[in-house]
N, C-alpha and C. Protein backbone atom coordinates (compact mmCIF):
# COMPACT_ATOMS: atom_id res chain seq x y z
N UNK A 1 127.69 84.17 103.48
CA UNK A 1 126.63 84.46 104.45
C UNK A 1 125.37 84.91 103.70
N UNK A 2 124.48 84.36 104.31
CA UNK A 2 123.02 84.80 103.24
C UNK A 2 122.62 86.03 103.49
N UNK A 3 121.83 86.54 102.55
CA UNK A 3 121.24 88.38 103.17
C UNK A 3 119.85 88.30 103.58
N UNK A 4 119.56 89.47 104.17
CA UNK A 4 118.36 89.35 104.60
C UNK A 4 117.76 90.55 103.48
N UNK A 5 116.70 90.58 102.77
CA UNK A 5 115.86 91.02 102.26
C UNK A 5 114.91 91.63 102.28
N UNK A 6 114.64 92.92 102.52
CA UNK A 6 112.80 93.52 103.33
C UNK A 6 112.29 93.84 101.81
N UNK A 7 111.00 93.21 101.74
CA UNK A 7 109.92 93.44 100.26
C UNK A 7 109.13 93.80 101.07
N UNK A 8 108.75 95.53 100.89
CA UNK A 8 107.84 96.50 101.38
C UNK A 8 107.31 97.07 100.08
N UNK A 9 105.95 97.16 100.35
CA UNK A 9 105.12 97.99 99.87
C UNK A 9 104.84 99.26 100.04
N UNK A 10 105.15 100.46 99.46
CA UNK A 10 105.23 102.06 100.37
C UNK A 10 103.94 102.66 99.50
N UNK A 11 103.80 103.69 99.38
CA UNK A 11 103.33 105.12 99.33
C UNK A 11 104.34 105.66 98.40
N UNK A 12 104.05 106.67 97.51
CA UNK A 12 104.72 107.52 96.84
C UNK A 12 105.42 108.59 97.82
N UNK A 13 104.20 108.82 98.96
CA UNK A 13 105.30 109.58 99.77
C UNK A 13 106.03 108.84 101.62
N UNK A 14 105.72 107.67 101.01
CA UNK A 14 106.89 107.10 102.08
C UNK A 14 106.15 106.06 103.33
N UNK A 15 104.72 106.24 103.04
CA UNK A 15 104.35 105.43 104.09
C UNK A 15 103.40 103.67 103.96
N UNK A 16 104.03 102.98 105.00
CA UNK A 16 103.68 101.63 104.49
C UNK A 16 102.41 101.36 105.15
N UNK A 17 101.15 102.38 105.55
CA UNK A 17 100.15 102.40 105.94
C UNK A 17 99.58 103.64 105.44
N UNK A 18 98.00 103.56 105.24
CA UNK A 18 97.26 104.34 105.55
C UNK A 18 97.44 104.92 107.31
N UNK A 19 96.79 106.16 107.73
CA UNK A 19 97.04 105.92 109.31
C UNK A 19 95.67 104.74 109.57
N UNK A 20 94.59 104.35 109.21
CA UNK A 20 93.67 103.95 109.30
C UNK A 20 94.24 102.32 109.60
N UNK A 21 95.52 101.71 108.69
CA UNK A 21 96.30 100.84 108.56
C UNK A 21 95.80 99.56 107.80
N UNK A 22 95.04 100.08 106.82
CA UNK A 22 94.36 99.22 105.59
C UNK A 22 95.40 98.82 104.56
N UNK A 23 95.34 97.83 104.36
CA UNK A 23 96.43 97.44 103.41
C UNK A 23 95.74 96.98 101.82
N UNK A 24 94.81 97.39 101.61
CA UNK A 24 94.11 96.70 100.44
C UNK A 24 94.66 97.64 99.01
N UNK A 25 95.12 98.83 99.53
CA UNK A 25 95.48 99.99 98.39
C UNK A 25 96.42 99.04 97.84
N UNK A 26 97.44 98.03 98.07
CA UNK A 26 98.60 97.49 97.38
C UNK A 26 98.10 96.44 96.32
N UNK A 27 97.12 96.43 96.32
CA UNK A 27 96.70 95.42 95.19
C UNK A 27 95.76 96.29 93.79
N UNK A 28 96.21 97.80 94.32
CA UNK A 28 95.54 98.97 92.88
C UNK A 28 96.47 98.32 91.68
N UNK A 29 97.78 98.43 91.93
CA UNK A 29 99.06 98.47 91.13
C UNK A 29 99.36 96.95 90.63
N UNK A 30 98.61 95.83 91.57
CA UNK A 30 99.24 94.99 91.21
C UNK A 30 98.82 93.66 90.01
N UNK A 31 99.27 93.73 89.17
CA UNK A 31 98.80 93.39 87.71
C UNK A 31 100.09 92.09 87.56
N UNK A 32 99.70 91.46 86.41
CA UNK A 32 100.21 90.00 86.08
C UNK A 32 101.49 90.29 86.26
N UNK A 33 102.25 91.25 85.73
CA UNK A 33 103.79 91.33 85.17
C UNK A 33 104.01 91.33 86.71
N UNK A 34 104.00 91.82 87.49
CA UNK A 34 104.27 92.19 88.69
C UNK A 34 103.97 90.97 89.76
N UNK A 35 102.94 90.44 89.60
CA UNK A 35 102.69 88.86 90.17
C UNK A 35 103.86 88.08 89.96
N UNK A 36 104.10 87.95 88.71
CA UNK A 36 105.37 86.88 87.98
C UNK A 36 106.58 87.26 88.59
N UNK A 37 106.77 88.39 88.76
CA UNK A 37 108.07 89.16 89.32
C UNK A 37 108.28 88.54 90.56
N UNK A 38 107.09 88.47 91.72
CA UNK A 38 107.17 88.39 92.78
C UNK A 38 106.90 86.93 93.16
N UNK A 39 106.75 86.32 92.22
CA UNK A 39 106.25 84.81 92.21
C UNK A 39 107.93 83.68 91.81
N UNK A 40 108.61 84.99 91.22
CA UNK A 40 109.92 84.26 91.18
C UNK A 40 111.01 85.32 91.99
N UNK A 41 110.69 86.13 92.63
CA UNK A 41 112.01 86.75 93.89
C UNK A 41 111.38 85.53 94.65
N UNK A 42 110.61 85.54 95.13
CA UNK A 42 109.78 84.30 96.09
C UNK A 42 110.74 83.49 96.20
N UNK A 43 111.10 82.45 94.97
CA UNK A 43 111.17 81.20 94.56
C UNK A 43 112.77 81.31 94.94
N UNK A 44 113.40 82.80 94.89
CA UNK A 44 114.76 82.64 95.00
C UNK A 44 115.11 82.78 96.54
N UNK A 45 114.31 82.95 97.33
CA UNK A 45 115.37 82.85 99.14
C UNK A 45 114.94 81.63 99.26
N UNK A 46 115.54 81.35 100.44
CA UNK A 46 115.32 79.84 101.21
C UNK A 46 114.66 80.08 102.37
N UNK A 47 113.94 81.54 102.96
CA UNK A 47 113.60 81.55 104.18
C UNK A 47 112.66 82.70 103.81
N UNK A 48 111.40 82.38 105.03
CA UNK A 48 110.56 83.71 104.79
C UNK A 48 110.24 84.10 106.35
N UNK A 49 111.07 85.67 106.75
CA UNK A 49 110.78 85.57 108.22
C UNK A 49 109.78 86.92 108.11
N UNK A 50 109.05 86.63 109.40
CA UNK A 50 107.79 87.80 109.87
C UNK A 50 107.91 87.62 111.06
N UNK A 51 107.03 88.63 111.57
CA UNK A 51 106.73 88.48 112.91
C UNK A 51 105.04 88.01 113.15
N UNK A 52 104.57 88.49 114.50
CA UNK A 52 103.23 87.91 114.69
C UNK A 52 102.24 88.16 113.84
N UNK A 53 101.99 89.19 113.77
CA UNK A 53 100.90 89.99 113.27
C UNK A 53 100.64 88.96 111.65
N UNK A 54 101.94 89.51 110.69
CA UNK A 54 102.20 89.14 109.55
C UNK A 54 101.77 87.09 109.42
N UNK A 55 102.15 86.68 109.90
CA UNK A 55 101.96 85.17 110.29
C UNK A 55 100.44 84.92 110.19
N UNK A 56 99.99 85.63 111.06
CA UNK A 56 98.53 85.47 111.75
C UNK A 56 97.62 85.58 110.03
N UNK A 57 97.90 86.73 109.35
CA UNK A 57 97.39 86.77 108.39
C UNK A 57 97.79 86.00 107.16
N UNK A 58 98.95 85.79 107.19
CA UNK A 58 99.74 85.01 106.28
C UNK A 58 98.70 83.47 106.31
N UNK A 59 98.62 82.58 107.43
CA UNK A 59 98.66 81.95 108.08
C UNK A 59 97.01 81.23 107.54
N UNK A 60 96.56 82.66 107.80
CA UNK A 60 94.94 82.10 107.32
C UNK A 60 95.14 81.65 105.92
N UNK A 61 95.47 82.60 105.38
CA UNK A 61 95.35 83.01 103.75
C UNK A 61 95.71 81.81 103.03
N UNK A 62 97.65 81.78 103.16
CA UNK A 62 98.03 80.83 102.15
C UNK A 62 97.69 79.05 102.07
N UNK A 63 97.57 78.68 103.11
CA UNK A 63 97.48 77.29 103.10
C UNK A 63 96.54 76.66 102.00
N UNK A 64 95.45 77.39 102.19
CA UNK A 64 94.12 77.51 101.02
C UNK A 64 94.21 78.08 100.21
N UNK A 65 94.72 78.67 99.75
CA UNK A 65 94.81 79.60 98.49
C UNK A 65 95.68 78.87 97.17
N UNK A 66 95.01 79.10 96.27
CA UNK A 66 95.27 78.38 94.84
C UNK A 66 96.14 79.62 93.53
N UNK A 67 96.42 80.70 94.20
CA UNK A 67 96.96 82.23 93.61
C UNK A 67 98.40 81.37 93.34
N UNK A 68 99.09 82.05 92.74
CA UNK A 68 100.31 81.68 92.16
C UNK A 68 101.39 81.85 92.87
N UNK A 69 101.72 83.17 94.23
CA UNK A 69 102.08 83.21 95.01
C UNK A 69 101.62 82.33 96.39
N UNK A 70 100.77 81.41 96.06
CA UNK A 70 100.76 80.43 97.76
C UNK A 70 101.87 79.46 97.48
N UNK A 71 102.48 78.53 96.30
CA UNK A 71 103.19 77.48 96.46
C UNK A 71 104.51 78.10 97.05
N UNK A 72 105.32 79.10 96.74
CA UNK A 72 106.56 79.60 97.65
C UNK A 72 106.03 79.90 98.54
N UNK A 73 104.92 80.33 98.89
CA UNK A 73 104.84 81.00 100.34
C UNK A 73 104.52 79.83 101.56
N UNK A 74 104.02 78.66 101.08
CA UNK A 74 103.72 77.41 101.64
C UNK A 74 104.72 76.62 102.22
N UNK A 75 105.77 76.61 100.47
CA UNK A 75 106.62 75.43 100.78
C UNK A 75 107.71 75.84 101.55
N UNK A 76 108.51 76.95 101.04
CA UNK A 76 109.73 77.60 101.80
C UNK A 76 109.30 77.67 103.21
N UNK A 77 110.20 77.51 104.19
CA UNK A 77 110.30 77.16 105.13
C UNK A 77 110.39 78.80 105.94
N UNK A 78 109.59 78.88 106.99
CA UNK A 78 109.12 80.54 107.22
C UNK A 78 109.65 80.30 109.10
N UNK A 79 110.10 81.57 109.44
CA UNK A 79 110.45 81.68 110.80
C UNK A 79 109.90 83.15 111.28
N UNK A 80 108.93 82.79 112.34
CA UNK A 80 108.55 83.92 112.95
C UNK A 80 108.81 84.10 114.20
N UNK A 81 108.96 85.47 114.67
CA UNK A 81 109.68 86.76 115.52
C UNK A 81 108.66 86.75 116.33
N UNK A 82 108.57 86.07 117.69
CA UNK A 82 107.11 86.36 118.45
C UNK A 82 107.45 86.07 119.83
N UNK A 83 107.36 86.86 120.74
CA UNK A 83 107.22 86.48 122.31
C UNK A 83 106.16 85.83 122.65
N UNK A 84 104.71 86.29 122.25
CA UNK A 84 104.05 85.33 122.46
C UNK A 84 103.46 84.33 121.95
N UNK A 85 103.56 83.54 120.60
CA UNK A 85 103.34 82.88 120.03
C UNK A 85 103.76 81.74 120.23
N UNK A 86 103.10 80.93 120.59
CA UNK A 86 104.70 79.41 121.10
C UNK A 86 104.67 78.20 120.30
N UNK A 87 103.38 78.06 118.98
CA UNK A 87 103.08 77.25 118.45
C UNK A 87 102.47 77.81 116.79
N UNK A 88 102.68 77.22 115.80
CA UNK A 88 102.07 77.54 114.64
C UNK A 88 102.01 76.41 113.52
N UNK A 89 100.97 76.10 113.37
CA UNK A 89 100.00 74.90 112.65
C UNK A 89 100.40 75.28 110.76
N UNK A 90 101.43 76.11 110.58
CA UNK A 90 101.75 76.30 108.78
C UNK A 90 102.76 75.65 108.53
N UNK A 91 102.12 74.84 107.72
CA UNK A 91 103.41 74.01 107.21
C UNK A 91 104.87 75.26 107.09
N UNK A 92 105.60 73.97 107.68
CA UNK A 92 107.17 74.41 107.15
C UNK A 92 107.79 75.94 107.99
N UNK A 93 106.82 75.69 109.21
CA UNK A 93 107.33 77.08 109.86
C UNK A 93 107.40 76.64 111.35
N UNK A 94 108.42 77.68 111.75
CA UNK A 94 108.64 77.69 113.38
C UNK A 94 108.78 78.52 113.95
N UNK A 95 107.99 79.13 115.40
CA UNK A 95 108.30 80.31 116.27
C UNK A 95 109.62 80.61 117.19
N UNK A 96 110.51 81.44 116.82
CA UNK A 96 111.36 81.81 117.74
C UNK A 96 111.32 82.69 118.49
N UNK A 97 112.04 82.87 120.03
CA UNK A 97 111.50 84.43 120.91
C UNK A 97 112.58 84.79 121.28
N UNK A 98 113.95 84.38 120.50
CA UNK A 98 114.85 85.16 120.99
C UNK A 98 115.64 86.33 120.42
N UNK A 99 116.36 86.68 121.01
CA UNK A 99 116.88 88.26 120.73
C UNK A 99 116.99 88.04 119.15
N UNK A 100 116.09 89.50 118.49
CA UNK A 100 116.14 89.35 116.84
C UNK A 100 116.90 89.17 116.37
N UNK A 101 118.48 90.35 116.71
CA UNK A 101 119.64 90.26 116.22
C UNK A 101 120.19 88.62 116.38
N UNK A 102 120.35 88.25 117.35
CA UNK A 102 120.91 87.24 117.47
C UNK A 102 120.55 85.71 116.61
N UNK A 103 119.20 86.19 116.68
CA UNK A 103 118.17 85.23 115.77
C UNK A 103 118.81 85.32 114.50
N UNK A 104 118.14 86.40 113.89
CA UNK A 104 118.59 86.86 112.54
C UNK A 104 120.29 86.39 112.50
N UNK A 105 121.31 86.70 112.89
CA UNK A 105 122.77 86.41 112.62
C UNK A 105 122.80 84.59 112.76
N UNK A 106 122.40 84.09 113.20
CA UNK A 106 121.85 82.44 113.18
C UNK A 106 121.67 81.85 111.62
N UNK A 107 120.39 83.44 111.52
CA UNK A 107 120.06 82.55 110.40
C UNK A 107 120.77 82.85 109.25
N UNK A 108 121.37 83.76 109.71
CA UNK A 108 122.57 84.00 108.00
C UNK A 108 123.45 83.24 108.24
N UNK A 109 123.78 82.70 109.08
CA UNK A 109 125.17 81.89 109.22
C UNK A 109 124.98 80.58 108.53
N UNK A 110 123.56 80.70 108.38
CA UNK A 110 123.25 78.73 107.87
C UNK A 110 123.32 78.65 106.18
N UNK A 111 123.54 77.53 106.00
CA UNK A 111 123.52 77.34 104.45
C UNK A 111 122.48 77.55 103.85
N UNK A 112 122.45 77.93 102.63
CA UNK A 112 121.34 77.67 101.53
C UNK A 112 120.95 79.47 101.04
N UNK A 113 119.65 79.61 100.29
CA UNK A 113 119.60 80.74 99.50
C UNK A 113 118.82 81.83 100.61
N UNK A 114 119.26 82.98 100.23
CA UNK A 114 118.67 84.50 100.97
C UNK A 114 117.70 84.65 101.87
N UNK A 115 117.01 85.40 102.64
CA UNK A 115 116.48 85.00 103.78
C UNK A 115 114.99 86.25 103.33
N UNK A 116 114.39 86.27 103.45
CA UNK A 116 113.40 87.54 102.73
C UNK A 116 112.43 88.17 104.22
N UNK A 117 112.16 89.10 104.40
CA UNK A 117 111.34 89.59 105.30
C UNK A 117 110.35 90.24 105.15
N UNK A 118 109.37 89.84 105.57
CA UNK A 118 107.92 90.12 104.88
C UNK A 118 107.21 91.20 106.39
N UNK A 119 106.85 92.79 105.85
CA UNK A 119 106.56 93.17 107.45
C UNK A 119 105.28 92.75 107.48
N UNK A 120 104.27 93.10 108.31
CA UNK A 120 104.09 94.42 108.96
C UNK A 120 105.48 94.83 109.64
N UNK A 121 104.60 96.00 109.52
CA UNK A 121 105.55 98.27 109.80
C UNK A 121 106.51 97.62 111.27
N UNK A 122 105.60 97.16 112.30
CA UNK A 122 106.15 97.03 113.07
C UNK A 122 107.64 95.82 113.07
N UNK A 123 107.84 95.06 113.02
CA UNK A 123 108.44 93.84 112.24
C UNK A 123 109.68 94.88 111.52
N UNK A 124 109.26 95.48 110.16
CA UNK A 124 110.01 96.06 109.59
C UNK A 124 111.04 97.16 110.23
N UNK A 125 110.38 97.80 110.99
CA UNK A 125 110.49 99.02 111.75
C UNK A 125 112.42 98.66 112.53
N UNK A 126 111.69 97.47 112.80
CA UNK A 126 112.77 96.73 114.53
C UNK A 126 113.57 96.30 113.76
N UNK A 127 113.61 95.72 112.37
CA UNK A 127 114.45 95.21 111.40
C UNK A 127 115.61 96.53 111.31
N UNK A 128 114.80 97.17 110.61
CA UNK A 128 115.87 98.34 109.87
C UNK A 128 116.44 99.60 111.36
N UNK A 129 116.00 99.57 112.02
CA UNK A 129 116.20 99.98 113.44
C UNK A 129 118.00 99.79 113.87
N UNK A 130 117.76 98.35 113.86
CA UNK A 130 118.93 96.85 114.66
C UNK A 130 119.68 96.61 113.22
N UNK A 131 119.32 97.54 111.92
CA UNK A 131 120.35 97.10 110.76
C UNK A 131 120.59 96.42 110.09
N UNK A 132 119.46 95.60 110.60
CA UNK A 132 119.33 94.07 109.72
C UNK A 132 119.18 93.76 108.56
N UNK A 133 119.08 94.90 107.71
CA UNK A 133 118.36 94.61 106.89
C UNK A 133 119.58 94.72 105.51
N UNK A 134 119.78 93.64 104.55
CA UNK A 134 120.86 93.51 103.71
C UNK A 134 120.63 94.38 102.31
N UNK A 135 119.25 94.62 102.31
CA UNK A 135 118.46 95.05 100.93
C UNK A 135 117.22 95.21 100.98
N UNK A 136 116.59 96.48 100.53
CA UNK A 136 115.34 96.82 100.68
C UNK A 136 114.92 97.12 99.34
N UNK A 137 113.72 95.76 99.41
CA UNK A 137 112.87 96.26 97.85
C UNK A 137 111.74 96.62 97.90
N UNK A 138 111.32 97.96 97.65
CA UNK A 138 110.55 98.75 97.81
C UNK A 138 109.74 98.99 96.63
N UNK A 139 108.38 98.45 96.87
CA UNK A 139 107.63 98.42 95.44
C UNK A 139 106.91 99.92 96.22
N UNK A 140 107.19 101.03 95.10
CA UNK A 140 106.82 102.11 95.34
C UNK A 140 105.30 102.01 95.00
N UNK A 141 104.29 102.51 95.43
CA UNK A 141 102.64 102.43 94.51
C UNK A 141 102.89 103.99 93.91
N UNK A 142 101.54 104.16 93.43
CA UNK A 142 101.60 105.40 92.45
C UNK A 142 99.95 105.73 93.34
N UNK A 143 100.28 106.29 94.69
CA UNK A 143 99.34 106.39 96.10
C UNK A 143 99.66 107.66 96.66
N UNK A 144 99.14 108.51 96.90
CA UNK A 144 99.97 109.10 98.53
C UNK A 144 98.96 109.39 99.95
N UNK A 145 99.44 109.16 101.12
CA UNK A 145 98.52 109.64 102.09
C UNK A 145 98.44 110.99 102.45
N UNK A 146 99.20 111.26 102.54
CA UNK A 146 99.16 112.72 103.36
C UNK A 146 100.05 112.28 104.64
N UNK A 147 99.40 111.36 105.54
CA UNK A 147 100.14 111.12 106.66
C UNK A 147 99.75 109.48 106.72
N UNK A 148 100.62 108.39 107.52
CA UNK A 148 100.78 107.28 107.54
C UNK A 148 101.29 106.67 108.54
N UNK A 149 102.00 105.29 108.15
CA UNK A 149 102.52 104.52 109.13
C UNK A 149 103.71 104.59 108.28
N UNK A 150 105.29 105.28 108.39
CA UNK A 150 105.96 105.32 107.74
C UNK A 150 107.13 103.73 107.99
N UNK A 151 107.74 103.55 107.27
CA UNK A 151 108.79 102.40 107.32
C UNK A 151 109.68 102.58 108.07
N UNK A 152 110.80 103.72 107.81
CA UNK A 152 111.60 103.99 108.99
C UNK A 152 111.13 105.00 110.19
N UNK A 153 111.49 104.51 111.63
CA UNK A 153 110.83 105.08 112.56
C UNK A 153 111.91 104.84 113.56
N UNK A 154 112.21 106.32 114.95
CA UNK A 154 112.93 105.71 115.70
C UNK A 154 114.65 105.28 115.34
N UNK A 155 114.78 105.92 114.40
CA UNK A 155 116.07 105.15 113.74
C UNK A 155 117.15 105.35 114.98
N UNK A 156 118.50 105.10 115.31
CA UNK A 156 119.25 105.43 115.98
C UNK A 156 120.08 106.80 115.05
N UNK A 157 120.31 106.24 113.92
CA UNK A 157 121.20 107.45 113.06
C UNK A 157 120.80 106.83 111.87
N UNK A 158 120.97 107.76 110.99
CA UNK A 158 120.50 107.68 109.25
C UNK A 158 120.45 106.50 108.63
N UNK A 159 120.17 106.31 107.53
CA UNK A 159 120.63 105.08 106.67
C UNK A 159 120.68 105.58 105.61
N UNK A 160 122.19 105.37 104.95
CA UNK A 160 122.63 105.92 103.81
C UNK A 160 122.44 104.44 102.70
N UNK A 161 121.88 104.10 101.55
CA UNK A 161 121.17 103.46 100.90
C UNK A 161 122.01 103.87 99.42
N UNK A 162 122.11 102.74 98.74
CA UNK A 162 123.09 102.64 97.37
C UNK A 162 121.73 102.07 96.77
N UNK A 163 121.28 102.58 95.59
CA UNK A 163 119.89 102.08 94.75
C UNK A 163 120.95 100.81 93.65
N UNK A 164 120.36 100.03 93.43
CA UNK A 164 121.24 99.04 92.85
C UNK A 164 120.32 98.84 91.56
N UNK A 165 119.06 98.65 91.88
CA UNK A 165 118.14 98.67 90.50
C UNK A 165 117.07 99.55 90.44
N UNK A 166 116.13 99.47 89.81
CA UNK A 166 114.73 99.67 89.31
C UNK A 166 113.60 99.75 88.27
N UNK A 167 113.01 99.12 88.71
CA UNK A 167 111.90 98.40 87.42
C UNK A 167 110.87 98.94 87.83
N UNK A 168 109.98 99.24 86.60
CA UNK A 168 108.65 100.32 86.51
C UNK A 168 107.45 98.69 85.99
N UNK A 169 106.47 98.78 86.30
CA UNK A 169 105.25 98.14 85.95
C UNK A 169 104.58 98.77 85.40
N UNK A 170 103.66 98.39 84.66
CA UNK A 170 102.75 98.41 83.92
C UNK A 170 101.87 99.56 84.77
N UNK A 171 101.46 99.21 85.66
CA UNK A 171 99.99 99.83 86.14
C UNK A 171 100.77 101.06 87.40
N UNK A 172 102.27 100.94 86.81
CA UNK A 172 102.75 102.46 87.59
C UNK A 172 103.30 102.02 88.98
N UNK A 173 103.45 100.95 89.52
CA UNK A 173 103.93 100.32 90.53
C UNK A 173 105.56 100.69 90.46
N UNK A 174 106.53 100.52 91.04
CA UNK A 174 108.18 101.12 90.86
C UNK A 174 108.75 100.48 92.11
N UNK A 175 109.62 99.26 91.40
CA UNK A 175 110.08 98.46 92.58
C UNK A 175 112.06 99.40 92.62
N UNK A 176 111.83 99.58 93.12
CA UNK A 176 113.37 100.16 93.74
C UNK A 176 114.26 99.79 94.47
N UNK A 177 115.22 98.94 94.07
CA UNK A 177 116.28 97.95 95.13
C UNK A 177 117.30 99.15 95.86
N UNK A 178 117.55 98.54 97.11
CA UNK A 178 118.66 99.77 97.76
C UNK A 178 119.68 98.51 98.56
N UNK A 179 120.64 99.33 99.00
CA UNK A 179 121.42 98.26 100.06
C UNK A 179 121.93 99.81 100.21
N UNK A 180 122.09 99.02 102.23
CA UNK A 180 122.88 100.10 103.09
C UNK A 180 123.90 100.43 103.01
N UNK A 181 124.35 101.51 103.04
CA UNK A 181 126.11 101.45 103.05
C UNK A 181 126.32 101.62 104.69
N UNK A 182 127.41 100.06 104.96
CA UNK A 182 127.45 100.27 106.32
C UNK A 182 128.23 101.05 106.12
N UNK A 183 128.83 101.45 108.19
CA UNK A 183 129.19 102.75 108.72
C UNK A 183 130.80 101.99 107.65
N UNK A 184 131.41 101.31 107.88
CA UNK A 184 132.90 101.29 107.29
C UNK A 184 133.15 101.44 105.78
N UNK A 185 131.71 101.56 105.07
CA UNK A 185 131.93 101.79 103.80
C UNK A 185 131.81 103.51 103.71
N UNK A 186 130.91 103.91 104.37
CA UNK A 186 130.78 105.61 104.49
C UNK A 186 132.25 106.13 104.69
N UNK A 187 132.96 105.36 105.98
CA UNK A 187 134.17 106.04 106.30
C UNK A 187 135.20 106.01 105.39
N UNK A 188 135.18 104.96 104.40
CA UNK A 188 135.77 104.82 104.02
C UNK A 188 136.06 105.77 102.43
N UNK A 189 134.50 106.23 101.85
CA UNK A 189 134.41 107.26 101.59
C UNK A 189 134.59 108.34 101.68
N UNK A 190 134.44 109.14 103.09
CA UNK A 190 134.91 109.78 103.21
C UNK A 190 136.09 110.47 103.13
N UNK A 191 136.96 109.29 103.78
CA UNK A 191 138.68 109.18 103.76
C UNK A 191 139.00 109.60 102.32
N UNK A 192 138.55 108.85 101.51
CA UNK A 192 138.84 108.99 99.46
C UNK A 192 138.43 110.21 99.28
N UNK A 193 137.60 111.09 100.21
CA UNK A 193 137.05 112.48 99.99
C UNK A 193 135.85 112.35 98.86
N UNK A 194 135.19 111.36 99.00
CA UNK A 194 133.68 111.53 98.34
C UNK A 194 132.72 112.11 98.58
């Protein structure tokens, strides 16, 4: 079954917005080594899902764009999360409006490589909310707000998170891989008395 993937951009202290909700601070940190990095996680899913918002901007940007990150973001085949959206003119993409979960479990069931999720907060939010989420790579910046648009919001109950890697950049950027420990791996911990 394929995983689903969230590549978020945070805050040193946790938030994936200014409150203002400017996103331009993520490109302080971001330098060649770190392009290349992200120019080949890219290259490795087979799917790039968003929702509206994310699309809309996506949407303008890549088609025209000659950056090293437009050819994965073009060619891979992208599915967006939208009630009202019923049509979208980007190559290699299609709007769906049905139930996320259900959506999302669709799309892991299908063949081929990892599924990646690109937010906006909101998008992300409903992701990690509903559990969806298989692995969170979190390029930390070397930023803080004070106060923000944080990533997790609303949760139902915690998310207990196993760090699997982490790689430092050049210009102080800190990508940090996690995966959830579902509820049957906790219990199962517990039971062993961990």
């Amino acid at each position: 079954m394929r995983k689903v993937i969230l590549r978020m951009n945070i805050s040193l202290d946790g938030f994936v917005a200014p409150t203002s909700g400017a996103h331009d601070w993520v490109f302080r940190s971001f330098d060649d080594e770190l392009e290349k990095y992200t120019v080949d996680q890219f290259w490795e899913v087979g799917t790039h899902i968003m929702g509206r918002v994310t699309y809309h901007e996506m949407a303008e940007h890549w088609p025209s764009s000659t950056a090293k990150l437009a050819p994965p973001m073009n060619e891979i085949p992208k599915v967006i999360f939208s009630k009202t959206l019923k049509e979208t003119n980007w190559n290699n993409s299609q709007v769906v409006d049905g139930d996320i979960a259900e959506e999302i479990y669709r799309l892991k069931q299908q063949p081929g490589k990892d599924i990646m999720a690109h937010g906006g907060w909101r998008f992300a939010q409903s992701l990690s909310r509903l559990g969806l989420i298989d692995e969170y790579r979190l390029i930390v910046n070397p930023i803080a707000f004070g106060s923000g648009v944080p990533l997790f919001k609303d949760l139902p109950d915690s998310i207990n998170l196993n760090l699997l890697s982490t790689k430092v950049f050049k210009k102080g950027a800190v990508l940090q891989t996690y995966q959830p420990v579902r509820s049957t791996e906790t219990s199962q911990e517990n039971a062993q008395g961990r």
